[in-house]
Protein backbone atom coordinates (compact mmCIF):
# COMPACT_ATOMS: atom_id res chain seq x y z
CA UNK A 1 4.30 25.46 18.59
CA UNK A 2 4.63 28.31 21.39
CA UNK A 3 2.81 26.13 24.10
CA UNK A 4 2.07 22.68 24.88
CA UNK A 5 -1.46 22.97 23.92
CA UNK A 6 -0.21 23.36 20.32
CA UNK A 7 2.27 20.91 20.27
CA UNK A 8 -0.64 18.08 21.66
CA UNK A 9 -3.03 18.98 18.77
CA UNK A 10 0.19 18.60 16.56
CA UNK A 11 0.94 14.82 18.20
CA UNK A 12 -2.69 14.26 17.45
CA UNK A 13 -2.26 14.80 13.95
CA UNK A 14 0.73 12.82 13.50
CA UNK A 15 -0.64 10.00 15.25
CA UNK A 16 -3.35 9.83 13.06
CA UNK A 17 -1.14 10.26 9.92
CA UNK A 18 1.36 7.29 11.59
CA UNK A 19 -1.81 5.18 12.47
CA UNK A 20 -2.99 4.87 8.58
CA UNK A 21 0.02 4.55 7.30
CA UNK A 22 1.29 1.73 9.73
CA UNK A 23 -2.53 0.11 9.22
CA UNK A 24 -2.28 0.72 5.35
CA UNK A 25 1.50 -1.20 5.35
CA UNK A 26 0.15 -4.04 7.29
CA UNK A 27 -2.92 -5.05 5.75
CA UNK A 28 -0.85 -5.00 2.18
CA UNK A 29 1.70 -7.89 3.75
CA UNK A 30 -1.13 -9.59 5.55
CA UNK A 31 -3.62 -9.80 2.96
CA UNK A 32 -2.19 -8.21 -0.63
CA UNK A 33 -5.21 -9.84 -2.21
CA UNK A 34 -7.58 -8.00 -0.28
CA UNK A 35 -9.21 -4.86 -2.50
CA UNK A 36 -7.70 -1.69 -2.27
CA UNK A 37 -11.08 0.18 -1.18
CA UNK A 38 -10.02 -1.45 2.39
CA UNK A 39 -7.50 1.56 3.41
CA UNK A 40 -8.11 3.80 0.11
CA UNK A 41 -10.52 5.67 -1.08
CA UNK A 42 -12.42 4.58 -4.12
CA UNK A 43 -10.77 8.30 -5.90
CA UNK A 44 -7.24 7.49 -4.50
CA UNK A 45 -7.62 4.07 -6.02
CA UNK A 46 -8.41 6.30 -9.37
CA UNK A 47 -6.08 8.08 -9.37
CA UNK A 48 -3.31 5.70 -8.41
CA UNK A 49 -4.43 3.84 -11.43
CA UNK A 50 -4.37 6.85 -14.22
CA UNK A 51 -1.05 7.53 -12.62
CA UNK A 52 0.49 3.70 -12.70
CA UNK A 53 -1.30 3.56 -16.36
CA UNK A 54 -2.53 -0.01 -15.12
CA UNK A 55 -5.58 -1.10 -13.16
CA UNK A 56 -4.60 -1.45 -9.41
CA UNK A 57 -6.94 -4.39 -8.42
CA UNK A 58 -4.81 -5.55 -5.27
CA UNK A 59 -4.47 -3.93 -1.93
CA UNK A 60 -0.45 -4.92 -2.17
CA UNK A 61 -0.28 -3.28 -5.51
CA UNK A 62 -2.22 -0.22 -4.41
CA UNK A 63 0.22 0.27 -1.80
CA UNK A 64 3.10 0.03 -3.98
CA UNK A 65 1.93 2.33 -6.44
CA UNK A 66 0.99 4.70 -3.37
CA UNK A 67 4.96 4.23 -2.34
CA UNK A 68 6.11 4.30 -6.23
CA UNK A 69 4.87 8.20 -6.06
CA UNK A 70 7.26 8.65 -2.89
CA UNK A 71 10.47 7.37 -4.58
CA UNK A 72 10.25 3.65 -4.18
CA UNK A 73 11.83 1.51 -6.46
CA UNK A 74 10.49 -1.82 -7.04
CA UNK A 75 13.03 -4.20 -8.06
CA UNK A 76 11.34 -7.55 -9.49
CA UNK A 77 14.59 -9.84 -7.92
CA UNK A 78 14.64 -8.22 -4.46
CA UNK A 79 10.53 -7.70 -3.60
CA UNK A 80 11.50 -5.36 -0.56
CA UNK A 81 8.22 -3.94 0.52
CA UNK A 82 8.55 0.21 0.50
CA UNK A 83 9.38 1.56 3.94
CA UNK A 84 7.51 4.15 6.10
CA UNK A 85 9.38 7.20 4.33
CA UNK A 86 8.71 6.61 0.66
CA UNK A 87 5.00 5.77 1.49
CA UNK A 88 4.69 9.17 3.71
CA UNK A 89 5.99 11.19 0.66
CA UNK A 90 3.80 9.07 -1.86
CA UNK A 91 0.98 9.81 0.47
CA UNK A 92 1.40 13.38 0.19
CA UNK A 93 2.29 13.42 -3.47
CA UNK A 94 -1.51 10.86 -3.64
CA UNK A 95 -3.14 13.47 -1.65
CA UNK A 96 -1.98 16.36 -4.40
CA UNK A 97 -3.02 14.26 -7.05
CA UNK A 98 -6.18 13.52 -5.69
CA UNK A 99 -7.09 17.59 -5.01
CA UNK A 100 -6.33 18.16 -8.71
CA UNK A 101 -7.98 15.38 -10.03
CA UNK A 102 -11.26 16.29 -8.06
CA UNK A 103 -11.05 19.62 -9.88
CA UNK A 104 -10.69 18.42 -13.26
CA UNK A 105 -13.84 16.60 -12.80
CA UNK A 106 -15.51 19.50 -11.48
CA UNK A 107 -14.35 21.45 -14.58
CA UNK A 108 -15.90 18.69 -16.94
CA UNK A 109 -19.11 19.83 -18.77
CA UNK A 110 -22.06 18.42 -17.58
CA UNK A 111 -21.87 15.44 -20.04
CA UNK A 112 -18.81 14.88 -18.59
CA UNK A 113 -16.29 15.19 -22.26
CA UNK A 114 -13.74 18.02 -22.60
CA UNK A 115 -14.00 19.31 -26.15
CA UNK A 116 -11.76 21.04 -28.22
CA UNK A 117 -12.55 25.04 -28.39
C-alpha cells in the first residue's frame, strides 16, 4: 500500500468483509430461526453441515458452526454468542473449505460416486 489509491481499494474490501460479518452476527440474535440461506450460501450451508456432522437448519446455528471453525467455544451454561474475531477466522477457514469442497465435486464421475480403483 505505496499510495492512497491502494490503501482506498484496500478500505473497500474490508468494509465489505466488516459489513457481512456485522449483518451475518445480527440477523443470528435477531432472528436465529430464520434459515441459514439468508446470509450463506446454499454450499457454505453444506459444508458447514459435513463439517459440524449435524444438519444446520437455523440461521443461529449456522453462525455458530461458522464461528466453531474460528476457535469458538460454545459452552451450553454460558450461551455467549461468538465475537467478531472467531467468526472472521471461521469465515476464512469456511471459505477454504468451501474451495476444496467445490473441487471434490468437480472430481466426482459423472454419476456423481467415487469408486474404489
Amino acid at each position: 500500500m505505496e499510495d492512497a489509491h491502494s490503501l482506498a481499494h484496500c478500505l473497500a474490501t474490508y468494509s465489505i468483509v466488516a459489513w457481512r460479518l456485522v449483518c451475518m452476527m445480527y440477523q443470528a440474535r435477531v432472528t436465529p430461526d430464520a434459515p441459514p440461506t439468508t446470509v450463506f450460501t446454499e454450499r457454505e450451508v453444506q459444508v458447514l453441515a459435513a463439517e459440524s456432522g449435524r444438519p444446520v437448519g437455523m440461521l443461529e446455528l449456522a453462525v455458530r458452526e461458522g464461528a466453531r471453525l474460528g476457535g469458538y467455544a460454545y459452552y451450553q451454561g454460558k450461551r455467549l454468542p461468538p465475537g467478531v474475531p472467531a467468526m472472521w477466522r471461521g469465515l476464512q477457514r469456511l471459505e477454504a473449505l468451501v474451495c476444496g469442497w467445490g473441487a471434490a465435486l468437480r472430481s466426482l464421475p459423472a454419476g456423481g460416486v467415487l469408486t474404489q480403483a
